[in-house]
PDB file of N, CA and C in Angstrom:
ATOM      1  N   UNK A   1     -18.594 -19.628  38.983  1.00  0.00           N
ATOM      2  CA  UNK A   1     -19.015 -18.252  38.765  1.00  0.00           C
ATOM      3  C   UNK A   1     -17.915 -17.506  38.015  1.00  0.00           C
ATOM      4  N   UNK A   2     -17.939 -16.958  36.819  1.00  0.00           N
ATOM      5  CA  UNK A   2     -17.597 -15.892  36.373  1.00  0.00           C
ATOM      6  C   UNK A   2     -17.177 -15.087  36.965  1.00  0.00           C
ATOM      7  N   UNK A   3     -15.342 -15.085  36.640  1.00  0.00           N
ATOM      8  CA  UNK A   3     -14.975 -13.441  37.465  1.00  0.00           C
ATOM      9  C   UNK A   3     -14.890 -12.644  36.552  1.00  0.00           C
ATOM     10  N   UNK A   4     -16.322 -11.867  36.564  1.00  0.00           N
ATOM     11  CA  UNK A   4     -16.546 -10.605  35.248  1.00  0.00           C
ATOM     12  C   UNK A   4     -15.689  -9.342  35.538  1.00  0.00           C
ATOM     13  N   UNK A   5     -15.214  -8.809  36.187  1.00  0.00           N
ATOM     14  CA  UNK A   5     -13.563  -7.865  36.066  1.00  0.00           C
ATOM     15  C   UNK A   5     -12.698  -8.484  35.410  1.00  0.00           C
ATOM     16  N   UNK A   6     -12.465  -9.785  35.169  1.00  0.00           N
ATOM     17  CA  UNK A   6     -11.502 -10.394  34.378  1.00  0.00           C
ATOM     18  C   UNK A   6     -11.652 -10.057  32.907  1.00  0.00           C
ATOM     19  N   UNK A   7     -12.486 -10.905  32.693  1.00  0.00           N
ATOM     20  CA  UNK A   7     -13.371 -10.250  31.527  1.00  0.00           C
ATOM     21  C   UNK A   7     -13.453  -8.742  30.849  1.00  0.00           C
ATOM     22  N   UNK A   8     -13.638  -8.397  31.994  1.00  0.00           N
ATOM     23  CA  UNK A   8     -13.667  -6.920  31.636  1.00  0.00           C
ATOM     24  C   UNK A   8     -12.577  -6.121  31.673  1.00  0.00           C
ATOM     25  N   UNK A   9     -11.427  -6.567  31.818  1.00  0.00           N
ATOM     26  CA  UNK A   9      -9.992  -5.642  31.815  1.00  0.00           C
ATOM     27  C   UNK A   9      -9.439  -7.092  30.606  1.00  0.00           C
ATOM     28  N   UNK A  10      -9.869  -7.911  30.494  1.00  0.00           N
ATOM     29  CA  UNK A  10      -9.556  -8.829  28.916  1.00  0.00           C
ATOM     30  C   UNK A  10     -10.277  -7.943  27.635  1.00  0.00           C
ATOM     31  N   UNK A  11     -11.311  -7.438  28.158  1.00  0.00           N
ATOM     32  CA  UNK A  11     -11.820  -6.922  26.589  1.00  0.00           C
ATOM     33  C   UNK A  11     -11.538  -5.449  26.535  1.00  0.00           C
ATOM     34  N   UNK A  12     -11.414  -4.784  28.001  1.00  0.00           N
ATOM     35  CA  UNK A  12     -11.417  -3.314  27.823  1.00  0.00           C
ATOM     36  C   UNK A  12      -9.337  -3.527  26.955  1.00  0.00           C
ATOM     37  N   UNK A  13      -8.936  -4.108  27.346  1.00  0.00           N
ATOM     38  CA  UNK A  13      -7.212  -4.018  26.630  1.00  0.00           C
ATOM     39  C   UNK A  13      -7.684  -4.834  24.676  1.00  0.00           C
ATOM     40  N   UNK A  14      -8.205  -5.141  24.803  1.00  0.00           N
ATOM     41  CA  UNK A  14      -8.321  -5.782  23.483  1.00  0.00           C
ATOM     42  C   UNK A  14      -8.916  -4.425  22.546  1.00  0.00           C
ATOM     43  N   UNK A  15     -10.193  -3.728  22.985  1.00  0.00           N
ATOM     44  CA  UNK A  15     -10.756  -2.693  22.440  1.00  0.00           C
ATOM     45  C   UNK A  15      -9.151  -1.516  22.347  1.00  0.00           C
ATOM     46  N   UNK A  16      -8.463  -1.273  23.376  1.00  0.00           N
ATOM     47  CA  UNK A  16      -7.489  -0.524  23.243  1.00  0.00           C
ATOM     48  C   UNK A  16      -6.816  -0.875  21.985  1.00  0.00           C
ATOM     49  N   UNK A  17      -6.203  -2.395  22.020  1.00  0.00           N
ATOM     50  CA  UNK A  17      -5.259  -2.830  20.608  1.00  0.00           C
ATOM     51  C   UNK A  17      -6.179  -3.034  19.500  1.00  0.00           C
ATOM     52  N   UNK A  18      -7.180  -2.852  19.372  1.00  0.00           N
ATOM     53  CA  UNK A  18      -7.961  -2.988  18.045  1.00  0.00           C
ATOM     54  C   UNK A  18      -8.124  -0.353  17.936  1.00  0.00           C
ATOM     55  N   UNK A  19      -7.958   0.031  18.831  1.00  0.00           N
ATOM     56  CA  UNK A  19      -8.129   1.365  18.585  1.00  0.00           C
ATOM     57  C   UNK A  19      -6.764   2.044  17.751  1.00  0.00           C
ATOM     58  N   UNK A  20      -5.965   0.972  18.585  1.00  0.00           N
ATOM     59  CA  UNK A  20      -4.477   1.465  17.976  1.00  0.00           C
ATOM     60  C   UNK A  20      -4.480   0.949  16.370  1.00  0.00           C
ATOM     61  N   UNK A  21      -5.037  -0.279  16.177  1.00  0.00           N
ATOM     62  CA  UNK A  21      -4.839  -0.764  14.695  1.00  0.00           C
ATOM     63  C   UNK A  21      -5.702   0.366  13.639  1.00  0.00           C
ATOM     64  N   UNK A  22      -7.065   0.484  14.170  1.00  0.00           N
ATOM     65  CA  UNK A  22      -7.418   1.793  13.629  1.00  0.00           C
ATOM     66  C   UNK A  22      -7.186   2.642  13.354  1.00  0.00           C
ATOM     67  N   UNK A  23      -6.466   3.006  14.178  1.00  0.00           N
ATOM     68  CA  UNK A  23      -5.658   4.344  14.087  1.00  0.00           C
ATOM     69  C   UNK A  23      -4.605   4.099  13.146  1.00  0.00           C
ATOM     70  N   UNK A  24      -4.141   3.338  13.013  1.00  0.00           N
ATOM     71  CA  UNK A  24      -2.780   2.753  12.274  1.00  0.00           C
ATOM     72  C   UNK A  24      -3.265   2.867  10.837  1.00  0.00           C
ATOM     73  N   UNK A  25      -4.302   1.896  10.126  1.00  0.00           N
ATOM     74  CA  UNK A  25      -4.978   2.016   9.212  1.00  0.00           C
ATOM     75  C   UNK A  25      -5.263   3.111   8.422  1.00  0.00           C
ATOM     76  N   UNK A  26      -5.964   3.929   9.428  1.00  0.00           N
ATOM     77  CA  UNK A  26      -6.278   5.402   9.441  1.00  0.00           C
ATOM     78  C   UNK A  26      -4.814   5.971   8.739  1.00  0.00           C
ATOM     79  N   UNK A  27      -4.457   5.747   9.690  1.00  0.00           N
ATOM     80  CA  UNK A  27      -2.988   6.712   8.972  1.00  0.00           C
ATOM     81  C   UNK A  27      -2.709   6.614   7.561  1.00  0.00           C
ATOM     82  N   UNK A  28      -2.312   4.452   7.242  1.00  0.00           N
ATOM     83  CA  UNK A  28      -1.963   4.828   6.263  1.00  0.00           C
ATOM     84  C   UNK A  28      -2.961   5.049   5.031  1.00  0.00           C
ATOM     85  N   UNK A  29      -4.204   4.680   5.410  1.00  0.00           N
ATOM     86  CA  UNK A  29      -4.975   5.330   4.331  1.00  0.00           C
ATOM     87  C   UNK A  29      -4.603   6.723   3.641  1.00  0.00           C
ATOM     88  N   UNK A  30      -4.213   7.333   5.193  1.00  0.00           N
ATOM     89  CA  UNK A  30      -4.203   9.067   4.283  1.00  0.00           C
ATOM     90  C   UNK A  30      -2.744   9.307   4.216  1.00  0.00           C
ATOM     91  N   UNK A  31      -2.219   8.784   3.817  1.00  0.00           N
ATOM     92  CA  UNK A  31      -0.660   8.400   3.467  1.00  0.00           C
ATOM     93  C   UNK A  31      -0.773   9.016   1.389  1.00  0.00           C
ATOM     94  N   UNK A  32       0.365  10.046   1.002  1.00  0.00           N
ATOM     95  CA  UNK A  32      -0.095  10.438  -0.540  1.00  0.00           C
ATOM     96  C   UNK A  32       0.061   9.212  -0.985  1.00  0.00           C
ATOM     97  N   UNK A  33      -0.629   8.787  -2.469  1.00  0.00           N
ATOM     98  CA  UNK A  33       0.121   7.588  -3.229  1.00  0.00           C
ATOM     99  C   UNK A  33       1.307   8.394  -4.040  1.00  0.00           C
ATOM    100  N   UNK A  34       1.919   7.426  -4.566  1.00  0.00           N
ATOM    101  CA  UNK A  34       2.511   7.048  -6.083  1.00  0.00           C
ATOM    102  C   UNK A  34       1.863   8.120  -6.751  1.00  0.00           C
ATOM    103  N   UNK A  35       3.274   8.645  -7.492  1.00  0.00           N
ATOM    104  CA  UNK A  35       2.484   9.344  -8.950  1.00  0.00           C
ATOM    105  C   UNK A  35       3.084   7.995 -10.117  1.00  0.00           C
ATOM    106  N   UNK A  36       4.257   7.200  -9.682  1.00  0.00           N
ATOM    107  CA  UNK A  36       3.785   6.156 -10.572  1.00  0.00           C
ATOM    108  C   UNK A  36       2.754   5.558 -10.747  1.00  0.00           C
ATOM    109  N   UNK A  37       2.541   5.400 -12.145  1.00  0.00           N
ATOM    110  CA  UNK A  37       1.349   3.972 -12.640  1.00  0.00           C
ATOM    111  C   UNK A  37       1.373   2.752 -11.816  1.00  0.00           C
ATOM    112  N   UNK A  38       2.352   2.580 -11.686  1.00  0.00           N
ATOM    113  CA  UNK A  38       2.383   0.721 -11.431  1.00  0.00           C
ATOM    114  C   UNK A  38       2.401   0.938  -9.873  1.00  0.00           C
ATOM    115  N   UNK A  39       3.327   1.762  -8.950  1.00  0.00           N
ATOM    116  CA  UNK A  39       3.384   1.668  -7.292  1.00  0.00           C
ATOM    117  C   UNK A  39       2.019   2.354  -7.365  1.00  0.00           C
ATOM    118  N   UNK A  40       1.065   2.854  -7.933  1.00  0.00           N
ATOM    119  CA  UNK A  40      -0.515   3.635  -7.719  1.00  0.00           C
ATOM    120  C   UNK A  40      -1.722   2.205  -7.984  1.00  0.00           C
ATOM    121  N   UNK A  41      -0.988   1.112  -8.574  1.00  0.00           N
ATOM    122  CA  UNK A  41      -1.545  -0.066  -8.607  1.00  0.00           C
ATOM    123  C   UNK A  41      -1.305  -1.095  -7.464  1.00  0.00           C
ATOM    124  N   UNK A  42       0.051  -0.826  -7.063  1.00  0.00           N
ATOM    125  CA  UNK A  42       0.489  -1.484  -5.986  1.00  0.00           C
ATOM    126  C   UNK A  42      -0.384  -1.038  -4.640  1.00  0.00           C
ATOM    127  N   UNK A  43      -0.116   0.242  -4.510  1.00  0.00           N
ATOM    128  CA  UNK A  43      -1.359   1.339  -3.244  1.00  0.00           C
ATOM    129  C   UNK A  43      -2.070   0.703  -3.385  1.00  0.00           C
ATOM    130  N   UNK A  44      -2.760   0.727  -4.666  1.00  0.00           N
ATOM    131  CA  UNK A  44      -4.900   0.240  -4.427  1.00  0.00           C
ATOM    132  C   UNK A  44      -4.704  -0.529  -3.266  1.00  0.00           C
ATOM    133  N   UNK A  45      -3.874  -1.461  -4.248  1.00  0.00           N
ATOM    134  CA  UNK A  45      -4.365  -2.899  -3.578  1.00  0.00           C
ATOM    135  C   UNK A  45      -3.956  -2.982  -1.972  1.00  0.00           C
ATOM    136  N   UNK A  46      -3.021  -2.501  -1.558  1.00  0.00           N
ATOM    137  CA  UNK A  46      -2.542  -2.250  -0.038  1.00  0.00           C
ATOM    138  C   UNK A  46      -3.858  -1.540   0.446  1.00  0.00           C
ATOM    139  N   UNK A  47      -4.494  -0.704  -0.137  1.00  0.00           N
ATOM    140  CA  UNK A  47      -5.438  -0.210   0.450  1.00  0.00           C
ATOM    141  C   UNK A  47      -6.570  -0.931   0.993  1.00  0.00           C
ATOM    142  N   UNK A  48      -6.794  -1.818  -0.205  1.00  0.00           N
ATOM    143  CA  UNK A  48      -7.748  -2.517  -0.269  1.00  0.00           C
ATOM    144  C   UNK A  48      -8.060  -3.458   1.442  1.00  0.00           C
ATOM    145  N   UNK A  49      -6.634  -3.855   1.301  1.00  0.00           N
ATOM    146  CA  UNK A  49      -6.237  -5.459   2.517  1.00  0.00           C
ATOM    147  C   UNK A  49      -6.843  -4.022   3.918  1.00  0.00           C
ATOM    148  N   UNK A  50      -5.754  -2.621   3.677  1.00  0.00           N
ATOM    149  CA  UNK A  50      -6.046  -1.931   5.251  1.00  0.00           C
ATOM    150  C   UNK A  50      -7.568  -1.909   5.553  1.00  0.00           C
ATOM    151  N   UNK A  51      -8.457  -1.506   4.325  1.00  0.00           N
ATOM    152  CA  UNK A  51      -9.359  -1.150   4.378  1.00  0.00           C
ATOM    153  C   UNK A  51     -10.289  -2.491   4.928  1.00  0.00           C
ATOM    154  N   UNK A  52      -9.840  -3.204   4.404  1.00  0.00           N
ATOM    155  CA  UNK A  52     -10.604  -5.134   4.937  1.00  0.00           C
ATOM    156  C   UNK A  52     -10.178  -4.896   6.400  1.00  0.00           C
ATOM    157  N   UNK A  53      -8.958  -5.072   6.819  1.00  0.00           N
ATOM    158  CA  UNK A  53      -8.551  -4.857   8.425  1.00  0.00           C
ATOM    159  C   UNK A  53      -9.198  -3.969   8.912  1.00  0.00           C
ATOM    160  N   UNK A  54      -9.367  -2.730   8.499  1.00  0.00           N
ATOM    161  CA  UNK A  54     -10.101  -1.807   9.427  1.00  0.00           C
ATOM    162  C   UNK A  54     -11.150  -2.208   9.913  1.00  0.00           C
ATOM    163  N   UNK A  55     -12.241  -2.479   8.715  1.00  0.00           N
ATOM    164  CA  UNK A  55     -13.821  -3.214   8.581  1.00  0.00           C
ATOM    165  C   UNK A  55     -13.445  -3.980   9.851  1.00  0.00           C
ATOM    166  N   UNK A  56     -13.085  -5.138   9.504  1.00  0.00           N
ATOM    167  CA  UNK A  56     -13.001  -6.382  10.436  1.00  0.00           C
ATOM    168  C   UNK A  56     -12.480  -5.702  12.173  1.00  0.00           C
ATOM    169  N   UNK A  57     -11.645  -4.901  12.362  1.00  0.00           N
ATOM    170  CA  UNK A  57     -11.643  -4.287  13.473  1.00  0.00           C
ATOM    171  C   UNK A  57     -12.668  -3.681  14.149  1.00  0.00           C
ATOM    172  N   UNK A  58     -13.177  -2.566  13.186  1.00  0.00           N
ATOM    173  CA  UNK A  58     -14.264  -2.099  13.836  1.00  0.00           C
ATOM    174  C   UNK A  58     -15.625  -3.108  14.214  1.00  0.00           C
ATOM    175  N   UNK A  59     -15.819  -4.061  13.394  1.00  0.00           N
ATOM    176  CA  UNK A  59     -16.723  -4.733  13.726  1.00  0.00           C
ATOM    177  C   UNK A  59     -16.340  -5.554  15.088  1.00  0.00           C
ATOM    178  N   UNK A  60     -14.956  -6.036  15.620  1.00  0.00           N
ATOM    179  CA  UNK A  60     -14.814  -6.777  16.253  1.00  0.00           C
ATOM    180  C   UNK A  60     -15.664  -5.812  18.112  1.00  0.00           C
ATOM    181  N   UNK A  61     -14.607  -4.240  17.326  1.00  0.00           N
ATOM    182  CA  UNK A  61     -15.210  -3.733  18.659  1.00  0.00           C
ATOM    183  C   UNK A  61     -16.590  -3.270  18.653  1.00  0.00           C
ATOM    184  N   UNK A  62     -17.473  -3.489  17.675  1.00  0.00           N
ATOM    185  CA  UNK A  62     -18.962  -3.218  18.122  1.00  0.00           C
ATOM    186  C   UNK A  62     -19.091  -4.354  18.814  1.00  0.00           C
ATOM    187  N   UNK A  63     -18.782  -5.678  18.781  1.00  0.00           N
ATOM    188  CA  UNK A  63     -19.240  -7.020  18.862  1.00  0.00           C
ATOM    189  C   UNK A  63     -18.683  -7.161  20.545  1.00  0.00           C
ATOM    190  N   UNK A  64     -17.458  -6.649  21.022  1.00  0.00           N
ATOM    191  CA  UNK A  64     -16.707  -6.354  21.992  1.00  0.00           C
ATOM    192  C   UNK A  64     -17.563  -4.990  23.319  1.00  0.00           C
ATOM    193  N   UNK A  65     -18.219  -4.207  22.540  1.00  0.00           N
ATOM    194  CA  UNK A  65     -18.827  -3.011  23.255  1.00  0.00           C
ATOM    195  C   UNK A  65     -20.478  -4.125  23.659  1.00  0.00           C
ATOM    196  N   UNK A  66     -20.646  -4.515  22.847  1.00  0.00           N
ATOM    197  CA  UNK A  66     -22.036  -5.345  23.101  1.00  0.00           C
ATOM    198  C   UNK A  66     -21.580  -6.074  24.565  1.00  0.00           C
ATOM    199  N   UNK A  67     -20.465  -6.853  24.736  1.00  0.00           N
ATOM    200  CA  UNK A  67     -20.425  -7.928  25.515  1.00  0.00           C
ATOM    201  C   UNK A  67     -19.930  -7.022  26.826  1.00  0.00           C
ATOM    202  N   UNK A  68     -19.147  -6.129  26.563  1.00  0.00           N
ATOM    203  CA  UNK A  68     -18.902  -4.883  27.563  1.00  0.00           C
ATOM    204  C   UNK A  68     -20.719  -4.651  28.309  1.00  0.00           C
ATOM    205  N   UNK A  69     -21.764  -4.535  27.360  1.00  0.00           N
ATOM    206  CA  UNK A  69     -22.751  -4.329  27.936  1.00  0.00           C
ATOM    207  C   UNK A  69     -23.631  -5.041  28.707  1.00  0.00           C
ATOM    208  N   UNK A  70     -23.190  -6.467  28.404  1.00  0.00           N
ATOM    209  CA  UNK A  70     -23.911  -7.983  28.778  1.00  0.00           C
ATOM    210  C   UNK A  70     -23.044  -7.966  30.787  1.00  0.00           C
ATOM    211  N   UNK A  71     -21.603  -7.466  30.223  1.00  0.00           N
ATOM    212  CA  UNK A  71     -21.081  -7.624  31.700  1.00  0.00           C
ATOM    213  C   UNK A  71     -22.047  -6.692  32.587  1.00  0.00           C
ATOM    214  N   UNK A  72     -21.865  -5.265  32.302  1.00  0.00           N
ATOM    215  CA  UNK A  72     -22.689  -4.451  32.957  1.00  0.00           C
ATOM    216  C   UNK A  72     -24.605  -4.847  33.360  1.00  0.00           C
ATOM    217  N   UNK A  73     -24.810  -5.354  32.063  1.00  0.00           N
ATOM    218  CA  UNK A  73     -26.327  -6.076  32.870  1.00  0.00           C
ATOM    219  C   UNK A  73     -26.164  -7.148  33.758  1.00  0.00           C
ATOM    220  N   UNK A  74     -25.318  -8.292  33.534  1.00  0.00           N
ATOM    221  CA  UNK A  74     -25.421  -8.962  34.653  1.00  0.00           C
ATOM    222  C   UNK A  74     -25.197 -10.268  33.488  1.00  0.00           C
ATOM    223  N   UNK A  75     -26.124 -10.376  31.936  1.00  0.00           N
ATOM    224  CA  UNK A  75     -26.027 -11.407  31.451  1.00  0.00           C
ATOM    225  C   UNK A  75     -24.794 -11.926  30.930  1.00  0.00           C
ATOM    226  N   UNK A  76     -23.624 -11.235  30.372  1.00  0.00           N
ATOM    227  CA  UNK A  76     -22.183 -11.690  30.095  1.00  0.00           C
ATOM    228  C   UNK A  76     -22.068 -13.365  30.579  1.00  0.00           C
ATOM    229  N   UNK A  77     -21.928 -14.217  29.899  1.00  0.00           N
ATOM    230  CA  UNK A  77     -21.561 -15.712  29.841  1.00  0.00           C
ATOM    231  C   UNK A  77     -22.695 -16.336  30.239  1.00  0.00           C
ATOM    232  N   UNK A  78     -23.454 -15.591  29.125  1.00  0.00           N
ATOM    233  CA  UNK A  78     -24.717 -16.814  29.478  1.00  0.00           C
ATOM    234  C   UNK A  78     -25.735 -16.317  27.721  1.00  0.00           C
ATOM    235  N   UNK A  79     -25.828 -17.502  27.711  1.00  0.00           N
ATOM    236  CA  UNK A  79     -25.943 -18.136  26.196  1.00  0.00           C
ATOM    237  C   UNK A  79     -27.671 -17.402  26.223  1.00  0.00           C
ATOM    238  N   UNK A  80     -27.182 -16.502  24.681  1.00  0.00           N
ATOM    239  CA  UNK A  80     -28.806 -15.413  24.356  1.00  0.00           C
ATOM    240  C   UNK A  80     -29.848 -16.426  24.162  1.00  0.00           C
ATOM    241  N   UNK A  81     -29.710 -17.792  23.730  1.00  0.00           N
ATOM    242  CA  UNK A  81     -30.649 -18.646  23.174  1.00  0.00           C
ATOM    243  C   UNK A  81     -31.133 -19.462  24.392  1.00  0.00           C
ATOM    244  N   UNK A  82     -30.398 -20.131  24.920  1.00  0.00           N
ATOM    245  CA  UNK A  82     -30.677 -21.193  25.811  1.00  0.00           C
ATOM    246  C   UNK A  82     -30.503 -20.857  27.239  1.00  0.00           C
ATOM    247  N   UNK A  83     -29.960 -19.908  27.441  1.00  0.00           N
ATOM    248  CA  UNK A  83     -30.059 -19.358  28.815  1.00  0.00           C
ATOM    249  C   UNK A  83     -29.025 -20.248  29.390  1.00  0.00           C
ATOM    250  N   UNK A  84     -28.293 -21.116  29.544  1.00  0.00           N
ATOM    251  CA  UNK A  84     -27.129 -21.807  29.736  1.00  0.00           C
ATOM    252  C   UNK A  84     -25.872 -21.012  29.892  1.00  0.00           C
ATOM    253  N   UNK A  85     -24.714 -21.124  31.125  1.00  0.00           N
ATOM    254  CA  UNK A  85     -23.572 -20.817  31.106  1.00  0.00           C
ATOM    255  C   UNK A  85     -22.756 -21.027  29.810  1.00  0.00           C
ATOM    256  N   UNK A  86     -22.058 -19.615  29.537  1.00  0.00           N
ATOM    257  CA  UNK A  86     -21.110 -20.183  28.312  1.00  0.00           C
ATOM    258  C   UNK A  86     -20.086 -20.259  29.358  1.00  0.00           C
ATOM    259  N   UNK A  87     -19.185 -21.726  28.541  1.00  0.00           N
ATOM    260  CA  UNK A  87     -17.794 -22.245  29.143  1.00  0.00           C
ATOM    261  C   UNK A  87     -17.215 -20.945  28.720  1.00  0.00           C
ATOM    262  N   UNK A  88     -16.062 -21.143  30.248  1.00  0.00           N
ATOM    263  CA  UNK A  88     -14.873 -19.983  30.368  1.00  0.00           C
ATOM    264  C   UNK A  88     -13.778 -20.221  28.934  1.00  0.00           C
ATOM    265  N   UNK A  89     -13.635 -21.538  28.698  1.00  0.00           N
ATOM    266  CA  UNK A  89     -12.960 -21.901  27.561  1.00  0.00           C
ATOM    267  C   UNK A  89     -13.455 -21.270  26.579  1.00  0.00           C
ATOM    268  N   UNK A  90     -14.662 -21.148  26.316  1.00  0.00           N
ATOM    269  CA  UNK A  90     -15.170 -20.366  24.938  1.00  0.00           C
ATOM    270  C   UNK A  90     -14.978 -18.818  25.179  1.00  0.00           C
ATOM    271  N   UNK A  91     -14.958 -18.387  26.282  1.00  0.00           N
ATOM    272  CA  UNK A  91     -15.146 -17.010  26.454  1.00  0.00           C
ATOM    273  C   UNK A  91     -13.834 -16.537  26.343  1.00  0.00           C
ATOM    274  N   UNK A  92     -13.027 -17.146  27.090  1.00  0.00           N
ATOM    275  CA  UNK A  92     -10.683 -17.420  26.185  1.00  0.00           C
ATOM    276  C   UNK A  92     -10.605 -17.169  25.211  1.00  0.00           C
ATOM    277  N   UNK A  93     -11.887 -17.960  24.410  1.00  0.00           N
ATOM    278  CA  UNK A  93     -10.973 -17.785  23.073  1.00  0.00           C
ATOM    279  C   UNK A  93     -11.594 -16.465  22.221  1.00  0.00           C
ATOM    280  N   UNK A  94     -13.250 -16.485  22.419  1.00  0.00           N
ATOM    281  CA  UNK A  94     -14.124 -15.499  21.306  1.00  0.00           C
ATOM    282  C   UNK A  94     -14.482 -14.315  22.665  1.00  0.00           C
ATOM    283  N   UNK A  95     -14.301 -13.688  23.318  1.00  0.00           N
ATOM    284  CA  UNK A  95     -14.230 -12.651  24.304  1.00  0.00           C
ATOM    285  C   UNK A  95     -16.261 -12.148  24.315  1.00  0.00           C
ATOM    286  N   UNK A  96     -16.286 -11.963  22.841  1.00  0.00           N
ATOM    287  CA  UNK A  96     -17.826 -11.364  22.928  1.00  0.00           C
ATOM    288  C   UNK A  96     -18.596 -12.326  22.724  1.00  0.00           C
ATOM    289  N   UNK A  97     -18.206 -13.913  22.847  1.00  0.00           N
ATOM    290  CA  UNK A  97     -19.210 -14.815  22.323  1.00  0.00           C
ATOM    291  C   UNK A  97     -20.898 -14.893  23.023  1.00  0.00           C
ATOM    292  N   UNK A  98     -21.774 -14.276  22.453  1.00  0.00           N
ATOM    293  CA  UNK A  98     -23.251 -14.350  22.945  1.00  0.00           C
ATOM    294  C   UNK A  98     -23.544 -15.861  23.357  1.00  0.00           C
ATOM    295  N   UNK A  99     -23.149 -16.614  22.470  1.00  0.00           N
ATOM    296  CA  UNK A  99     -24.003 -17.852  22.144  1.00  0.00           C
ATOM    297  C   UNK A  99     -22.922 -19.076  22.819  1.00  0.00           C
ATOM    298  N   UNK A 100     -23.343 -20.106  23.127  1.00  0.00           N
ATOM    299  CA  UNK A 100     -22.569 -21.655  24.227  1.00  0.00           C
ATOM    300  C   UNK A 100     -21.877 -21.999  22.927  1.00  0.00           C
ATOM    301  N   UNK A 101     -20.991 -22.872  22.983  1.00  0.00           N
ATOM    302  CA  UNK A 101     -20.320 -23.680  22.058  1.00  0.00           C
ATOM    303  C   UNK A 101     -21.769 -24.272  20.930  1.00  0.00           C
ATOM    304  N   UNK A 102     -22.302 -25.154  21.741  1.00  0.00           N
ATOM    305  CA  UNK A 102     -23.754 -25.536  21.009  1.00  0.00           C
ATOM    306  C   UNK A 102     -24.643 -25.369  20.297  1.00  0.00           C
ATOM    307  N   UNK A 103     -25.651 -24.122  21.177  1.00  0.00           N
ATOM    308  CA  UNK A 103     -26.118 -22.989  19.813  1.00  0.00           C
ATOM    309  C   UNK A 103     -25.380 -22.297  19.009  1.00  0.00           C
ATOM    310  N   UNK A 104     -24.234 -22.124  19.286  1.00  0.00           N
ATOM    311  CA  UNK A 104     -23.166 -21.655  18.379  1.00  0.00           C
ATOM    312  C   UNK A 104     -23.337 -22.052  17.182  1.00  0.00           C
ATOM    313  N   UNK A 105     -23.048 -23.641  16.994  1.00  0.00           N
ATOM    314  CA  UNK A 105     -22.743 -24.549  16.174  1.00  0.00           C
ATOM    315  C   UNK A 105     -24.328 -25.311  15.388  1.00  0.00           C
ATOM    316  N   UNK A 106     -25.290 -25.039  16.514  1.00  0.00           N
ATOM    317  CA  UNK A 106     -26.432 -25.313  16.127  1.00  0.00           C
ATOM    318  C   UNK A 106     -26.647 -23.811  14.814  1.00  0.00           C
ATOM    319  N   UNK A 107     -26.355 -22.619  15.155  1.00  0.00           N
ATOM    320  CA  UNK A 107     -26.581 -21.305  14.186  1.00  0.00           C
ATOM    321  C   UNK A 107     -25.899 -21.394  13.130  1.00  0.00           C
ATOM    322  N   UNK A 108     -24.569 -21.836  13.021  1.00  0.00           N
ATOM    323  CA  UNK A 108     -23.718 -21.947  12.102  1.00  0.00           C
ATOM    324  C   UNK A 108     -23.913 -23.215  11.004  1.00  0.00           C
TER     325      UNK A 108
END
């Protein structure tokens, strides 16, 4: 059996360090650029990578708030497709994983 408080103080601290990276991002987005040419070329592109990190953050914690919700129903570690326990090993490593190692790999 699933000790879902575990779980749930594993993802509620993970959502915290993905809020702080946001925030971080955030910042330096609104950071002035360069009135040089070339460091205003250098910015873009820094922007570019924060702006990829942010994306990828925020998505992690929609994906993270979902599984927050699976604990609260009751379904948390148990596979959307097959109705099967997901291994604790998979849940270590991917925190919001919906899907067993299997259908995982069967979707992919």
């Amino acid at each position: 059996m699933l000790d879902l408080t575990h779980y749930e103080k594993l993802i509620s601290a993970r959502l915290q360090e993905l809020d702080a990276r946001i925030h971080e991002v955030d910042h330096e987005l609104a950071e002035p650029k360069s009135a040089d040419m070339n460091d205003q070329s250098i910015d873009l592109e820094d922007d570019e990578v924060l702006e990829s990190l942010g994306m990828a953050a925020q998505k992690e914690v929609a994906l993270l708030n979902l599984a927050m919700g699976r604990i609260k129903d009751g379904s948390y570690g148990i596979c959307k497709k097959c109705d099967e326990p997901i291994s604790e090993a998979r849940l270590n490593a991917v925190l919001y994983a919906p899907l067993c190692k299997r259908c995982a790999a069967a979707a992919g």
